[in-house]
C-alpha atoms as a PDB file:
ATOM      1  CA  UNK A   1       7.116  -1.226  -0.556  1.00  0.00           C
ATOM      2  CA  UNK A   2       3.816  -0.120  -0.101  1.00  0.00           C
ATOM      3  CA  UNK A   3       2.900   3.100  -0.772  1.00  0.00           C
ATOM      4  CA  UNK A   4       0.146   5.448   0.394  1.00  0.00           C
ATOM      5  CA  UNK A   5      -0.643   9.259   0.992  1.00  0.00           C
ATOM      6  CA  UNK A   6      -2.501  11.340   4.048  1.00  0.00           C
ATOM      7  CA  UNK A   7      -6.106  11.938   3.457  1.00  0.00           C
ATOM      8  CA  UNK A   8      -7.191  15.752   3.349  1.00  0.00           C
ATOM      9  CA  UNK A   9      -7.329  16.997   6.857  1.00  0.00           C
ATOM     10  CA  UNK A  10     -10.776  18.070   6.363  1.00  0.00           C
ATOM     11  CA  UNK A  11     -12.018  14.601   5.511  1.00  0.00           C
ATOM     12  CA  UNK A  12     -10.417  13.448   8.633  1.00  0.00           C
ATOM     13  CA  UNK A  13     -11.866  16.293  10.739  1.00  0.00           C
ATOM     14  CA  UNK A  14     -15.237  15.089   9.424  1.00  0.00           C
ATOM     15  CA  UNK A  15     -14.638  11.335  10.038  1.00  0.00           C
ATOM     16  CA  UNK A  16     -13.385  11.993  13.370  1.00  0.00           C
ATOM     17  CA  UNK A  17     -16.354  14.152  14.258  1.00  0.00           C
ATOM     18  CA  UNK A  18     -18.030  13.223  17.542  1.00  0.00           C
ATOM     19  CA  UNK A  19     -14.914  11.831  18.815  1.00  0.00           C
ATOM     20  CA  UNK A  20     -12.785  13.399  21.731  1.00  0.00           C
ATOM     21  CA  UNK A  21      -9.768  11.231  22.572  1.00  0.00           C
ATOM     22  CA  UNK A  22      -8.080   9.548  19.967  1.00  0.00           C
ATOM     23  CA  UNK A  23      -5.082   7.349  19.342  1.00  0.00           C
ATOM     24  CA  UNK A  24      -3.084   8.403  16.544  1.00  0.00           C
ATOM     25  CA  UNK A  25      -0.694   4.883  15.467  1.00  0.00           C
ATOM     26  CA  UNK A  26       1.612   4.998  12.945  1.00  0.00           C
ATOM     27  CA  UNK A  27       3.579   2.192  11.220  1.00  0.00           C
ATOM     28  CA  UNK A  28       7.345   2.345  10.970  1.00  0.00           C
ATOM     29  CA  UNK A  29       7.879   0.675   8.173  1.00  0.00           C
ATOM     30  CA  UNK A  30       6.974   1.057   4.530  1.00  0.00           C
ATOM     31  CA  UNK A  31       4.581   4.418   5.207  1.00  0.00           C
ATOM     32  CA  UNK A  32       7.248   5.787   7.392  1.00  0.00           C
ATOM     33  CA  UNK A  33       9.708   5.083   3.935  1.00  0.00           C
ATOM     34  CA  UNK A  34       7.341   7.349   1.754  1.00  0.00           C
ATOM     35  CA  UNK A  35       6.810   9.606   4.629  1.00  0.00           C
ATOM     36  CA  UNK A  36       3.027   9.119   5.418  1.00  0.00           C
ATOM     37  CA  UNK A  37       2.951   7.285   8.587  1.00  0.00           C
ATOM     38  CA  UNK A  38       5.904   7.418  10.361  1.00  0.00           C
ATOM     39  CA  UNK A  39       6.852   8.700  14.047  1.00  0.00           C
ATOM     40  CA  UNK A  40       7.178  12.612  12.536  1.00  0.00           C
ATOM     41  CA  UNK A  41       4.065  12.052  10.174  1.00  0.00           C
ATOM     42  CA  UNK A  42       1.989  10.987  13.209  1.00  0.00           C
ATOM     43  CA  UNK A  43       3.367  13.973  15.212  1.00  0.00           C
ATOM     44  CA  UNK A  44       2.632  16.684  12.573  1.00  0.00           C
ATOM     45  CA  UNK A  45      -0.916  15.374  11.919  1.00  0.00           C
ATOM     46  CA  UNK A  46      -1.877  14.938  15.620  1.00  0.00           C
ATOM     47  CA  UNK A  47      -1.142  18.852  16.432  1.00  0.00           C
ATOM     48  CA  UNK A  48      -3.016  19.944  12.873  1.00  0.00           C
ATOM     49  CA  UNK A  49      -5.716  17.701  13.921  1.00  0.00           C
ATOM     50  CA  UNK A  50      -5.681  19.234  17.681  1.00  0.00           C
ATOM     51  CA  UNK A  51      -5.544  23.056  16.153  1.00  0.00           C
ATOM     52  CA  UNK A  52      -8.740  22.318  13.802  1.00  0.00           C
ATOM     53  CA  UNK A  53     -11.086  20.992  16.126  1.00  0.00           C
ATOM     54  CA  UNK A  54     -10.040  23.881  18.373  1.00  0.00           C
ATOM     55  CA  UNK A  55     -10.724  26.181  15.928  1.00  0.00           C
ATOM     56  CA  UNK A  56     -14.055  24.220  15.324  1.00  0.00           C
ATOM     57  CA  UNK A  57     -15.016  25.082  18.717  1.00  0.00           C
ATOM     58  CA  UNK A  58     -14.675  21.093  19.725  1.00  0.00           C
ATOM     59  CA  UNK A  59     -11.309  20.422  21.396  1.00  0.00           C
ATOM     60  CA  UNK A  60     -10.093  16.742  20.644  1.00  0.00           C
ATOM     61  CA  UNK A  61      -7.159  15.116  22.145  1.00  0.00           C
ATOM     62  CA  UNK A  62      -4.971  13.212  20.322  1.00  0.00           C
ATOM     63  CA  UNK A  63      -2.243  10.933  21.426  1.00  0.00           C
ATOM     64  CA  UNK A  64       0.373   9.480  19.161  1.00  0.00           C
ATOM     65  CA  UNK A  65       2.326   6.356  19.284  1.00  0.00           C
ATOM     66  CA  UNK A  66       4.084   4.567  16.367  1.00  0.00           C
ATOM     67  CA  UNK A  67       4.801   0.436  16.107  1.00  0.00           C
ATOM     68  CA  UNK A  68       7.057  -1.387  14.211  1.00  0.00           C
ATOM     69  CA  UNK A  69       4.498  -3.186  12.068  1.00  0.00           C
ATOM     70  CA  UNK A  70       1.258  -2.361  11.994  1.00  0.00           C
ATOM     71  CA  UNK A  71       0.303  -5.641  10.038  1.00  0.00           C
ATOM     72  CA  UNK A  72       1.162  -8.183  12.777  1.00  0.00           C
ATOM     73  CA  UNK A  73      -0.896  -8.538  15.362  1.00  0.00           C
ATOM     74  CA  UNK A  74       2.102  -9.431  17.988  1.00  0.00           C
ATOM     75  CA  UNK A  75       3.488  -5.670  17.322  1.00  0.00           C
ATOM     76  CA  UNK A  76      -0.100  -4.279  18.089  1.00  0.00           C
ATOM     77  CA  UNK A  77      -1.032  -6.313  21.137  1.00  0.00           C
ATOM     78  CA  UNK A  78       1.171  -3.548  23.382  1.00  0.00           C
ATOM     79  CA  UNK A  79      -1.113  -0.873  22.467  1.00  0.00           C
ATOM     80  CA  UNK A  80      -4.306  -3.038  24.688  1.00  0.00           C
ATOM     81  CA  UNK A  81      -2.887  -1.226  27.787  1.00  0.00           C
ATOM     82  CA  UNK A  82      -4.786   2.204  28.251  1.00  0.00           C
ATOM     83  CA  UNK A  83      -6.861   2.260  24.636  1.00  0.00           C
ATOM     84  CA  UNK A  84     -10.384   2.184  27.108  1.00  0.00           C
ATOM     85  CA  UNK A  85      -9.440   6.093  27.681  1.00  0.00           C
ATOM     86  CA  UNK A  86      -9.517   6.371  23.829  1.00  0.00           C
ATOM     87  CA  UNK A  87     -13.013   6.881  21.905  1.00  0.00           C
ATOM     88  CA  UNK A  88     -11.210   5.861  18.187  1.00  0.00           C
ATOM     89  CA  UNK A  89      -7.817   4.607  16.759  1.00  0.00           C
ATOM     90  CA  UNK A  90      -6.875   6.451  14.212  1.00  0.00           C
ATOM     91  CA  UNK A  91      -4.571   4.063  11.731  1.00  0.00           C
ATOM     92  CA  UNK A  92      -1.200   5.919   9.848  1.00  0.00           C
ATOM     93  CA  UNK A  93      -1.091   2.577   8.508  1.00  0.00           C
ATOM     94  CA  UNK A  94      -1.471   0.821   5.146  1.00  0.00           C
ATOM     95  CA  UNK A  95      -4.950  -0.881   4.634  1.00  0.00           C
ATOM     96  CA  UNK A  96      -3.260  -3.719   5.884  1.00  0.00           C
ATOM     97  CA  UNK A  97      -2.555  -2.460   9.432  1.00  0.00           C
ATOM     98  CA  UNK A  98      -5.983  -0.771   9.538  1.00  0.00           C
ATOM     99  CA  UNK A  99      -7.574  -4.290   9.235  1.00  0.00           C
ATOM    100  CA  UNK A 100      -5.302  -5.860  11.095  1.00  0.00           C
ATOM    101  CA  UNK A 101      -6.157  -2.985  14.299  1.00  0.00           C
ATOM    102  CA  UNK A 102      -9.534  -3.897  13.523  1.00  0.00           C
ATOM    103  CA  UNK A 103      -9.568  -7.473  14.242  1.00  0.00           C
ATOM    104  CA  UNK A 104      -7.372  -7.294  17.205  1.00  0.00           C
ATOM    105  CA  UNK A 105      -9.316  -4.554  19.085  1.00  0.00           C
ATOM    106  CA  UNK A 106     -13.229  -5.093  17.682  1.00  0.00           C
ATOM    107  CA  UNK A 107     -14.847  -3.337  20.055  1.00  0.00           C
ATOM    108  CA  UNK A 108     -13.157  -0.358  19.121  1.00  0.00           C
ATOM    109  CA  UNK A 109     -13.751   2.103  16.169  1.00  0.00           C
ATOM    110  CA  UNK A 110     -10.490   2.168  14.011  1.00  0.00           C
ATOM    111  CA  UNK A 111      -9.876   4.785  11.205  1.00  0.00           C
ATOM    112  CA  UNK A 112      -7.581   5.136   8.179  1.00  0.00           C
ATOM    113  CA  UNK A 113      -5.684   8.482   8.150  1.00  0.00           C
ATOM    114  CA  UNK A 114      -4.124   7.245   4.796  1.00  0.00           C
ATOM    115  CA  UNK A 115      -5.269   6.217   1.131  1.00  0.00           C
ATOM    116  CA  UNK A 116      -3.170   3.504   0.405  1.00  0.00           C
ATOM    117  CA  UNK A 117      -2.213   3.798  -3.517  1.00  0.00           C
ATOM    118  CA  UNK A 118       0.130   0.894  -4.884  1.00  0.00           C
ATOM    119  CA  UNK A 119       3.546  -1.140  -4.326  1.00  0.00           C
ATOM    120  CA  UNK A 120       6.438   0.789  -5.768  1.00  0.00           C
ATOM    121  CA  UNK A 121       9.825   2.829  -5.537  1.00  0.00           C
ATOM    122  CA  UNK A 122      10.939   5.969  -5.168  1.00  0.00           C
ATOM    123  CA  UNK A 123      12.496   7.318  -8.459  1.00  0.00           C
ATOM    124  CA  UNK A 124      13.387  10.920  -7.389  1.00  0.00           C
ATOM    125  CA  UNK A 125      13.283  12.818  -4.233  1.00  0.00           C
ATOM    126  CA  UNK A 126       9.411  13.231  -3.279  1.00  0.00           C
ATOM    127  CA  UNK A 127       8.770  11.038  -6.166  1.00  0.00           C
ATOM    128  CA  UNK A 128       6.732   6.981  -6.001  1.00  0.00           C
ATOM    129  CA  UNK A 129       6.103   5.095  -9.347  1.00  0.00           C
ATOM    130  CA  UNK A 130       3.917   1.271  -9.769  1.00  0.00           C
ATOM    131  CA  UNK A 131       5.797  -1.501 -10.062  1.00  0.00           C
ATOM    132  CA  UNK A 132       4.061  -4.372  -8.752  1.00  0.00           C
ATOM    133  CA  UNK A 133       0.090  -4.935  -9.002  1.00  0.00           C
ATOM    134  CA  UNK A 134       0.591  -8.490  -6.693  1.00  0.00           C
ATOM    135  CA  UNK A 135      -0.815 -10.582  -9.406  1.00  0.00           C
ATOM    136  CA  UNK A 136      -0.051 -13.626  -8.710  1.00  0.00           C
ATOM    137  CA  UNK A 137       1.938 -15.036 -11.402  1.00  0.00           C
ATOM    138  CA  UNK A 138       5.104 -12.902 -11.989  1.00  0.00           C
ATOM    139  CA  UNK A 139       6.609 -13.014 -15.540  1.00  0.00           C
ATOM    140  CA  UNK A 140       9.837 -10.646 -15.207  1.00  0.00           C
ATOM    141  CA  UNK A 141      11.765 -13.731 -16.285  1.00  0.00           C
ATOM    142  CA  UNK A 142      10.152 -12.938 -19.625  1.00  0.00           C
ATOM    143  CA  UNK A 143      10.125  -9.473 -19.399  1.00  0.00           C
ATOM    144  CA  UNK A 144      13.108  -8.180 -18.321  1.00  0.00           C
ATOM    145  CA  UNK A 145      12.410  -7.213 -14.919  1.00  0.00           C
ATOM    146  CA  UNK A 146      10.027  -4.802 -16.191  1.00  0.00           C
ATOM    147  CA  UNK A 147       6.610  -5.535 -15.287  1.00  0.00           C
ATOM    148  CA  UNK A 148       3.846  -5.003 -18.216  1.00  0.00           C
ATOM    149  CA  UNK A 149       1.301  -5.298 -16.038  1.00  0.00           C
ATOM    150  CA  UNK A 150       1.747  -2.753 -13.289  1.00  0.00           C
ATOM    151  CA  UNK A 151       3.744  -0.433 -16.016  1.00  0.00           C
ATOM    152  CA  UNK A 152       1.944  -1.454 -19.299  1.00  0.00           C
ATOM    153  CA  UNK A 153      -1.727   0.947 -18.825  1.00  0.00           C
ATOM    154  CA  UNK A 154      -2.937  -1.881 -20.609  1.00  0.00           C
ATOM    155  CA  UNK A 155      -1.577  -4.650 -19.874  1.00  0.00           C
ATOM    156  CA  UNK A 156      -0.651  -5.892 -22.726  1.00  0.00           C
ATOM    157  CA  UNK A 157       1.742  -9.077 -22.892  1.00  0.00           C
ATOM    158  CA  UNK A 158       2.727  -9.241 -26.345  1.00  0.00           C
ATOM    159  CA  UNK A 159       3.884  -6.319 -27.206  1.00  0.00           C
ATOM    160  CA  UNK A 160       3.041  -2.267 -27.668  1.00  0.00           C
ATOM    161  CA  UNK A 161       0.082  -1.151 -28.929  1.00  0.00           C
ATOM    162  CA  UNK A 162      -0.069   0.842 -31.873  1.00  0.00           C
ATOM    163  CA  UNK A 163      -0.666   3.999 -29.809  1.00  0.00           C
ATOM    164  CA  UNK A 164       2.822   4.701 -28.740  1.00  0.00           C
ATOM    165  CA  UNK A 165       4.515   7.612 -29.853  1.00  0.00           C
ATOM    166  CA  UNK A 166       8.438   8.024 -29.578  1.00  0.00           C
ATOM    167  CA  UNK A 167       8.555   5.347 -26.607  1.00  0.00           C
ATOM    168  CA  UNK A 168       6.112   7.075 -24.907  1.00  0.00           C
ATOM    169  CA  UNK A 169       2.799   5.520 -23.900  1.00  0.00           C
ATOM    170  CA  UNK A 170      -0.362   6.983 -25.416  1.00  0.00           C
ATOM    171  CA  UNK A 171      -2.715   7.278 -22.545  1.00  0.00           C
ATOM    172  CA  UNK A 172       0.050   9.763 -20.663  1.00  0.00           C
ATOM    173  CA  UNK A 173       2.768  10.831 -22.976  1.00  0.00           C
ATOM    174  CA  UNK A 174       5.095  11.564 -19.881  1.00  0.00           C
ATOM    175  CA  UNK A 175       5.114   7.892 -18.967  1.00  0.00           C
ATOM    176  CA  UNK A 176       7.210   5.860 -21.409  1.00  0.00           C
ATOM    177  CA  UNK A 177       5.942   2.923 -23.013  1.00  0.00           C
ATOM    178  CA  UNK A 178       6.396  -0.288 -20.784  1.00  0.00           C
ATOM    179  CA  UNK A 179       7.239  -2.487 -24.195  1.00  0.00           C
ATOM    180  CA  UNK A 180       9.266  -0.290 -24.858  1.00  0.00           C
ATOM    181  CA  UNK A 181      11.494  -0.259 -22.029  1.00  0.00           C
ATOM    182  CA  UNK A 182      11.063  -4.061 -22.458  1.00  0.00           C
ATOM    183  CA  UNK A 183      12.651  -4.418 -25.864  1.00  0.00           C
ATOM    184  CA  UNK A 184      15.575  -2.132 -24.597  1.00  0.00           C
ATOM    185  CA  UNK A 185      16.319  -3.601 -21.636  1.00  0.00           C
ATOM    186  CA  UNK A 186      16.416  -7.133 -23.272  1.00  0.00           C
ATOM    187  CA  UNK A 187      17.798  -5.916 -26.752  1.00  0.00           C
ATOM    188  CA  UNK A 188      21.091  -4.570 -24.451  1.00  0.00           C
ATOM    189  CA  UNK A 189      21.110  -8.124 -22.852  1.00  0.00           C
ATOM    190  CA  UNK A 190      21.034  -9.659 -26.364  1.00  0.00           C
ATOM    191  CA  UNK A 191      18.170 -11.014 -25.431  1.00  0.00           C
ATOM    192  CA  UNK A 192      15.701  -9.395 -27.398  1.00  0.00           C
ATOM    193  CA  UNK A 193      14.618 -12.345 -30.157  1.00  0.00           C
ATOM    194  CA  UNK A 194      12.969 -13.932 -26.938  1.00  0.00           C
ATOM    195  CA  UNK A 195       9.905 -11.586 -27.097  1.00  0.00           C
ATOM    196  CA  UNK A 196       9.401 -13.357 -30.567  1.00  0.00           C
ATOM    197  CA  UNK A 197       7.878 -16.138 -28.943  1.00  0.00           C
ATOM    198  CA  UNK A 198       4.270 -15.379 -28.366  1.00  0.00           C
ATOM    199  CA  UNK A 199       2.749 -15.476 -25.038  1.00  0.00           C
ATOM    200  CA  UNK A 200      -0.298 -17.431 -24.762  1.00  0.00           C
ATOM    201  CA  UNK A 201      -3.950 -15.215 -22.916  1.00  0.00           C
ATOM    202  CA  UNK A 202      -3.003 -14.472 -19.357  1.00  0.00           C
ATOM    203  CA  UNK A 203      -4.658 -16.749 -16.654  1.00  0.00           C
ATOM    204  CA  UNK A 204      -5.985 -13.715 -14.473  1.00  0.00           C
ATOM    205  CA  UNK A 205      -7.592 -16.054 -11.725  1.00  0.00           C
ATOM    206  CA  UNK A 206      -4.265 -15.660  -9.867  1.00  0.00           C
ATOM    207  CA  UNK A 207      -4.587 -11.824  -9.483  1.00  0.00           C
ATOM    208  CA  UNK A 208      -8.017 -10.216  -7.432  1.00  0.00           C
ATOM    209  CA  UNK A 209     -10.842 -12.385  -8.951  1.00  0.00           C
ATOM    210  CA  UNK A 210     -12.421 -15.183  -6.104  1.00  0.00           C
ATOM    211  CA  UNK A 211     -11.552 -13.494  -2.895  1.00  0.00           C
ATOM    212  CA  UNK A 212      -9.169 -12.572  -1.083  1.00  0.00           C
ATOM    213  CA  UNK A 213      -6.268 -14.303  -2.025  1.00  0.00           C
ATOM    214  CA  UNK A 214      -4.005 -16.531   0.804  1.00  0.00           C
ATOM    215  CA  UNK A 215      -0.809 -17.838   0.788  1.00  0.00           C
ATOM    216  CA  UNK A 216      -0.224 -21.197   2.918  1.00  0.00           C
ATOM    217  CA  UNK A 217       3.675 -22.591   3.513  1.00  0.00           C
ATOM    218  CA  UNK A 218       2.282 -26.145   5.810  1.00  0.00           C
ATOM    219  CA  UNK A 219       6.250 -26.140   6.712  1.00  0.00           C
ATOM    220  CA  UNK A 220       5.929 -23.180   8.382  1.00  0.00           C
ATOM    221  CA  UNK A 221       2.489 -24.060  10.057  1.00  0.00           C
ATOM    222  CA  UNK A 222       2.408 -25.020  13.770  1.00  0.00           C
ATOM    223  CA  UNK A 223       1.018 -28.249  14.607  1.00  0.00           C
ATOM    224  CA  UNK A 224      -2.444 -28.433  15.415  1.00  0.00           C
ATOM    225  CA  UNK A 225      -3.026 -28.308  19.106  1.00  0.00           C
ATOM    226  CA  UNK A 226      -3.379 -31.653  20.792  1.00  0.00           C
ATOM    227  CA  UNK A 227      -7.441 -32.632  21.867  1.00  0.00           C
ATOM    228  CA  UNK A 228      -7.546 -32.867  25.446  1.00  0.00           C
END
């Protein structure tokens, strides 16, 4: 899933400064999961940001409503009924749902409430770790199902470094070493003489360089309309 955290609710004091309605919109799916954007998120940061500006001296109201999917334009299109009485939208969505507010409803000034961080898992209670960087060009088949590139701090495809200490990665010795947790996993699936075979210099165009990146399925694709 993806996961993100609040922004301090003094930098969203400041970037909702001149503003005195606002629509607070959370997402109910993976920010409501790691409890940053969900129905009681939204609720608990609408009255903090209601108290503050009091406090400030400039009362703001804030309403609060919460869709199903913030990145898909057909579960935002409901929310074009009543947002003229609203100055701002502010987004308890991922970056993805902010842009995707944005380009439905240009004329109006949308904000994130959230820094969106990385896709991962929970791994304890209160707890989200990296596992997937969206690449591009997955090799778990390889690796085990652990992924060197989201869990290796640098990336490295064949193999630790020589900085490792006790399986333990040398940049933060409280994160174990990806390779590591590679050998082990495929060593216990008798698997392990596989990482013998060297990989060849990763082809990083799949991953962020060129653009944003876009995925096309032409099976899935509607027909082009007909010319009249």
């Amino acid at each position: 899933m993806i996961v993100a955290k609040q922004k301090p609710l003094s930098e969203l004091t400041a970037m909702l400064d001149g503003y005195r309605n606002v629509l607070a919109v959370g997402c109910g799916t993976c920010v409501t999961v790691c409890f940053a954007g969900g129905v009681k998120e939204v609720g608990i940061l609408a009255s903090a940001l209601r108290m503050a500006r009091r406090l400030d001296g400039q009362p703001m109201s804030v309403a609060e409503t919460t869709v199903q999917r913030q990145c898909e334009a057909e579960y935002i299109a409901p929310l074009a009924e009543g947002l003229d009485e609203f100055d701002a939208i502010l987004s308890l969505g991922c970056g993805v749902g902010v842009q995707t507010l944005a380009e439905r409803f240009p004329d109006k000034r949308v904000l994130p409430a959230l820094d969106t961080t990385f896709m991962g898992l929970p791994t304890e209670q209160g707890v989200w770790e990296e596992r997937c960087q969206g690449c591009g060009h997955c090799v778990l088949d390889i690796t085990g199902g652990i992924c060197p590139v989201s869990r290796c701090a640098k990336q490295l495809m064949n193999g630790p470094c020589g900085g490792s200490q006790g399986g333990m990665c040398e940049v933060d010795s409280d994160t174990p070493c990806a390779w590591q947790l590679i050998w082990e996993r495929l060593d216990r699936q008798g698997l392990a003489d596989r990482l013998l075979e060297i990989q060849p210099p990763r082809d990083w165009s799949t991953s962020r360089d060129g653009g944003p990146r876009r995925i096309v399925r032409d099976d899935l694709r509607l027909p082009p309309p007909e010319d009249v």
